[in-house]
Protein backbone atom coordinates (compact mmCIF):
# COMPACT_ATOMS: atom_id res chain seq x y z
CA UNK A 1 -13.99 55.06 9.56
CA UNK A 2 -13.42 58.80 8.97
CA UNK A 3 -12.30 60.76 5.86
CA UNK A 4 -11.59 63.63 7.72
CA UNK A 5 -10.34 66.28 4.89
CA UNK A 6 -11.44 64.88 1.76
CA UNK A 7 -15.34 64.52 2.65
CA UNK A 8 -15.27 67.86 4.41
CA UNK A 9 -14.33 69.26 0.15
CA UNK A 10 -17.83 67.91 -0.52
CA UNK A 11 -20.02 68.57 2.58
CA UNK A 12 -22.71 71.08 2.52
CA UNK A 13 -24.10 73.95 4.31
CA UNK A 14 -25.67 73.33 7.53
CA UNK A 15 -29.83 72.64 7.55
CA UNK A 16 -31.81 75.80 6.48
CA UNK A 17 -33.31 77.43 9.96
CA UNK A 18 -36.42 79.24 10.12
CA UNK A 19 -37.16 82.60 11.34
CA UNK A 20 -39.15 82.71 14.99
CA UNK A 21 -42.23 84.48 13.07
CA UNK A 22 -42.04 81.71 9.51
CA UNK A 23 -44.20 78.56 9.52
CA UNK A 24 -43.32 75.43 10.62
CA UNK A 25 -42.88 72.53 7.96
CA UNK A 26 -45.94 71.33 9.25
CA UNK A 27 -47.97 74.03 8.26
CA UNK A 28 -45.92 74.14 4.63
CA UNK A 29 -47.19 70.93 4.20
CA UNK A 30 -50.11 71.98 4.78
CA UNK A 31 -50.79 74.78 2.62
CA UNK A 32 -48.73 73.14 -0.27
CA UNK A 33 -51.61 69.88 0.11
CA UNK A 34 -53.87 72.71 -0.15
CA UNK A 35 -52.66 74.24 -2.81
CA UNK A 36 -52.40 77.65 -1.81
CA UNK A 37 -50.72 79.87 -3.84
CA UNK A 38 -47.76 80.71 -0.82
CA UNK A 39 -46.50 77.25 -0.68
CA UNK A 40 -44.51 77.29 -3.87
CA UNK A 41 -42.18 79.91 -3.05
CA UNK A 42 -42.30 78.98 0.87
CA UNK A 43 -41.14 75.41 0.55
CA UNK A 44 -38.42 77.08 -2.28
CA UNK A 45 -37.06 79.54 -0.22
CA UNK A 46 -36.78 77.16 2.83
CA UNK A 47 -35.06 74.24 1.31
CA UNK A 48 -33.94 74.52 -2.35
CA UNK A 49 -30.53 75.03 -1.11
CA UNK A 50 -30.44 71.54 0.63
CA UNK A 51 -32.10 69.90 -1.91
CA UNK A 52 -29.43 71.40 -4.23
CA UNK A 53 -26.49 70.58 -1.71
CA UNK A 54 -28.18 66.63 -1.61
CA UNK A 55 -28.04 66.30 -5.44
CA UNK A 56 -25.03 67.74 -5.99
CA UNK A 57 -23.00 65.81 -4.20
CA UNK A 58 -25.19 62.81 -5.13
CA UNK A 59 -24.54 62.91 -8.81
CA UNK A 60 -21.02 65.14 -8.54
CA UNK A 61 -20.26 67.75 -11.22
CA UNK A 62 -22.86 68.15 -13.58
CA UNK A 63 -24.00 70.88 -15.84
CA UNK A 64 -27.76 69.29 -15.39
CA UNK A 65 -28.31 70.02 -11.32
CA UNK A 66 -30.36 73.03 -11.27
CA UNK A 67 -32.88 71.14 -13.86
CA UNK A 68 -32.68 68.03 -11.07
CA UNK A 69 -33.78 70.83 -8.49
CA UNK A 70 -36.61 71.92 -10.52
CA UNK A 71 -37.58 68.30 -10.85
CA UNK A 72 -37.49 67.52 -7.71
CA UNK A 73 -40.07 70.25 -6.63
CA UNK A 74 -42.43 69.48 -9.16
CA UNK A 75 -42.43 65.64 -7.81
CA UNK A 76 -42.92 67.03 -3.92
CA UNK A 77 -45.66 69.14 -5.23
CA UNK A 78 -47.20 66.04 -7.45
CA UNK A 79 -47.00 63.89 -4.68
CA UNK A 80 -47.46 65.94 -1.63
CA UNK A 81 -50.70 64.29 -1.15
CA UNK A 82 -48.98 60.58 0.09
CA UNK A 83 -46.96 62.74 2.95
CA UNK A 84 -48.24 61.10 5.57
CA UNK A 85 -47.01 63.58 8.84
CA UNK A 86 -46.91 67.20 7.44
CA UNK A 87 -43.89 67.68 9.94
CA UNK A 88 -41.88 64.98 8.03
CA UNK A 89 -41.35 67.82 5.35
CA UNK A 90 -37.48 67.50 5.01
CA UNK A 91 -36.61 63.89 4.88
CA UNK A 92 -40.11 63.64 2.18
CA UNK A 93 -38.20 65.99 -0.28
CA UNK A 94 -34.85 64.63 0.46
CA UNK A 95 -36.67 60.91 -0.38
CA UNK A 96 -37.52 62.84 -3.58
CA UNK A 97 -34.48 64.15 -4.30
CA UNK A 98 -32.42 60.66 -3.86
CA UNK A 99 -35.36 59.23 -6.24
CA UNK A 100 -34.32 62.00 -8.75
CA UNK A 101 -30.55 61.41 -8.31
CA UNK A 102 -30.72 57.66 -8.61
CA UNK A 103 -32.55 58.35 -11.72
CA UNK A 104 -30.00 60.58 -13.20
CA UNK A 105 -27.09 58.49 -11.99
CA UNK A 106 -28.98 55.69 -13.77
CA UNK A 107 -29.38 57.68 -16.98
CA UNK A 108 -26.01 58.76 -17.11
CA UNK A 109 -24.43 55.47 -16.94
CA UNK A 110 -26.84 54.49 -19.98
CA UNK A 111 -25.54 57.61 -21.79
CA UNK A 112 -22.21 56.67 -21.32
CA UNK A 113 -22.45 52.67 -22.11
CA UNK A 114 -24.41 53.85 -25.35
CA UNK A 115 -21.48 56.94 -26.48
CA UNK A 116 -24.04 59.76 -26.34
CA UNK A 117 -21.68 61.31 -23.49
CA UNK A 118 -18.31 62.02 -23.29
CA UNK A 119 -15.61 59.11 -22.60
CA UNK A 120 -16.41 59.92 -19.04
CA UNK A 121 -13.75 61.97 -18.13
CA UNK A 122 -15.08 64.43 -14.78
CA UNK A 123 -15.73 67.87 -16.15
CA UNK A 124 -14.13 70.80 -14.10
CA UNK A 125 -15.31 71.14 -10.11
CA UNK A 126 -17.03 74.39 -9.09
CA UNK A 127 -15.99 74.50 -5.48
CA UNK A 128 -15.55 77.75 -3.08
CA UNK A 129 -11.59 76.47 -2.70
CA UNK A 130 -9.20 78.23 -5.36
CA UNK A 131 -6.75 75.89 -4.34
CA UNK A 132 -6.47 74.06 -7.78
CA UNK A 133 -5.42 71.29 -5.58
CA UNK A 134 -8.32 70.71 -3.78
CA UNK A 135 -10.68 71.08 -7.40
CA UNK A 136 -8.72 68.16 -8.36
CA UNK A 137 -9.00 66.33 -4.94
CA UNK A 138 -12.58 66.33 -5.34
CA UNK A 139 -12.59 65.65 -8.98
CA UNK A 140 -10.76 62.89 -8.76
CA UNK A 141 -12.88 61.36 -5.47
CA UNK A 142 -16.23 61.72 -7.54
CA UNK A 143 -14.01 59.73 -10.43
CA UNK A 144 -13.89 56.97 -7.46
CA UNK A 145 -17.34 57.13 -6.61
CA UNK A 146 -18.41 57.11 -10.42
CA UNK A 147 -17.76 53.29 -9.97
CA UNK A 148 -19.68 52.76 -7.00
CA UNK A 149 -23.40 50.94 -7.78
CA UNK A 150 -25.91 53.75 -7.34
CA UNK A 151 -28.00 52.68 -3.42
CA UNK A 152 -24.07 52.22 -2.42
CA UNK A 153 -23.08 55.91 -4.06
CA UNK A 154 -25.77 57.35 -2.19
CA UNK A 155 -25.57 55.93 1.53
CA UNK A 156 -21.84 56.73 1.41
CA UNK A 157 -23.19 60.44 0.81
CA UNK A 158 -25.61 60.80 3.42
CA UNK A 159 -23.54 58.76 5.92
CA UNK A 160 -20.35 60.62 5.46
CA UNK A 161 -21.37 64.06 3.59
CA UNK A 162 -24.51 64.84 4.50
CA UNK A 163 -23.23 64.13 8.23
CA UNK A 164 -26.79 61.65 8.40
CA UNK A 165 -26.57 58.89 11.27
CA UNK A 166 -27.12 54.95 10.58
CA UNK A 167 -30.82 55.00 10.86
CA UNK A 168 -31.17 58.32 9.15
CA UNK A 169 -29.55 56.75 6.03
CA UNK A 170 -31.11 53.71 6.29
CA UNK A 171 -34.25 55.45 6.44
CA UNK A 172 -34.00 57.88 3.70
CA UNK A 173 -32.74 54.88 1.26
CA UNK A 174 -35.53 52.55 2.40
CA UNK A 175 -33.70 49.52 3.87
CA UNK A 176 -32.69 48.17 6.90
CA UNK A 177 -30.23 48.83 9.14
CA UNK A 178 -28.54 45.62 8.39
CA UNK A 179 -28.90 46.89 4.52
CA UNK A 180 -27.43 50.25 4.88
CA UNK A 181 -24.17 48.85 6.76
CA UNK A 182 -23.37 46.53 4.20
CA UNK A 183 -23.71 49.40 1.88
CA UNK A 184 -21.83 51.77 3.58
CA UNK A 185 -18.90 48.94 4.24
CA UNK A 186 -18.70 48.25 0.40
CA UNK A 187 -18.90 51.67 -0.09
CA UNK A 188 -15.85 52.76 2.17
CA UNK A 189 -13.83 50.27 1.70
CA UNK A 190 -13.64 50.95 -2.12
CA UNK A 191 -13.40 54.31 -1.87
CA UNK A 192 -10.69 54.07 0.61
CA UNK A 193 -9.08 51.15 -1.55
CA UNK A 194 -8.91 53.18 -4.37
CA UNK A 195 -7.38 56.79 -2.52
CA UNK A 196 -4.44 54.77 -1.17
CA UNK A 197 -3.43 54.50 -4.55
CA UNK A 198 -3.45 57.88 -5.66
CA UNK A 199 -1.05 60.15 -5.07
CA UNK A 200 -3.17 63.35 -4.15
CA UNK A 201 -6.11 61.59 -2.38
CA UNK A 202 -4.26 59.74 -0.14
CA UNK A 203 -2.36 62.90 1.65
CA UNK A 204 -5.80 64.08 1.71
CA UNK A 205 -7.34 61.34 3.55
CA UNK A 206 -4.66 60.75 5.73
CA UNK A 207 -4.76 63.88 6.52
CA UNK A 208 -1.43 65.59 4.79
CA UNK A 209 -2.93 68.98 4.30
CA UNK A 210 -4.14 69.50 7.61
């Protein structure tokens, strides 16, 4: 199953690439376990962009992202000691970052259950598009995926927006492959359920703007 124009509103940039001269996440890893001074702003400058890109379209418009960032690289350097292969840098902080997402998506819903948020109405999309169009496209699709459970929410947004294969996602979420299918069929089905029957999601997924 493909949602060729409507996902494509939410993915990403491609994966940060390193200079020929820069260290390798294996040596990153390194000198964050040891501490050195360097590390901070190396592993920053190298992925706080995809950690950003992972969150954001993990919890969808929020005022509170750049705080998840910050949290997110205070847990990797917390807990940089349990990475087990210093070249498994990337998929360790994007582990970390789902953790931190799940979390907020879980906090959120609390919020909202308990009135200390709004009636849960999507606040206004920041996207590059100044089509108002497509800020509403993707408004509305993160509406859809606010009713998704939270390990479904975020296999449907490695699998399909963070461009991640099967065992990728299955990986990064901790299950099996069996698992993550299952997921990602409850996941697209409802989210393709629910864009047939609006009127400006479903020329996007079937492809009306093209």
């Amino acid at each position: 199953m493909s949602y060729p124009t409507t996902l494509r509103l939410l993915r990403g940039s491609p994966d940060p690439r390193r200079s020929a001269d820069a260290p390798t996440d294996a040596e990153l890893a390194r000198l964050a376990r040891d501490r050195d001074p360097r590390a901070a702003t190396l592993v920053w400058d190298r992925y706080s962009g995809m950690v950003r890109g992972v969150l954001y379209r993990s919890v969808g418009p929020t005022h509170d992202v750049e705080d998840l960032v910050q949290d997110v690289f205070v847990g990797f350097f917390r807990n940089v000691g349990t990475l087990r292969e210093a070249s498994s840098l990337r998929p360790f902080l994007v582990g970390i970052a789902l953790r931190t997402a799940r979390s907020a998506l879980r906090k959120r819903r609390v919020r909202k259950w308990l009135r200390l948020s709004d009636d849960g109405v999507v606040p206004e999309v920041a996207t590059n598009d100044g089509d108002p169009r497509t800020r509403e496209a993707v408004r509305r699709l993160y509406a859809i995926m606010d009713d998704l459970n939270d390990r479904d929410r975020l296999a449907f947004v490695l699998r399909h927006t963070e461009g991640y294969e099967l065992t990728e996602t299955a990986a990064a979420l901790a299950v099996s492959l069996a698992t993550v299918k299952r997921m990602l069929a409850r996941a697209e089905e409802h989210v393709r359920s629910r864009a047939k029957q609006d009127d400006l999601l479903v020329a996007w997924t079937e492809g009306g703007d093209e």
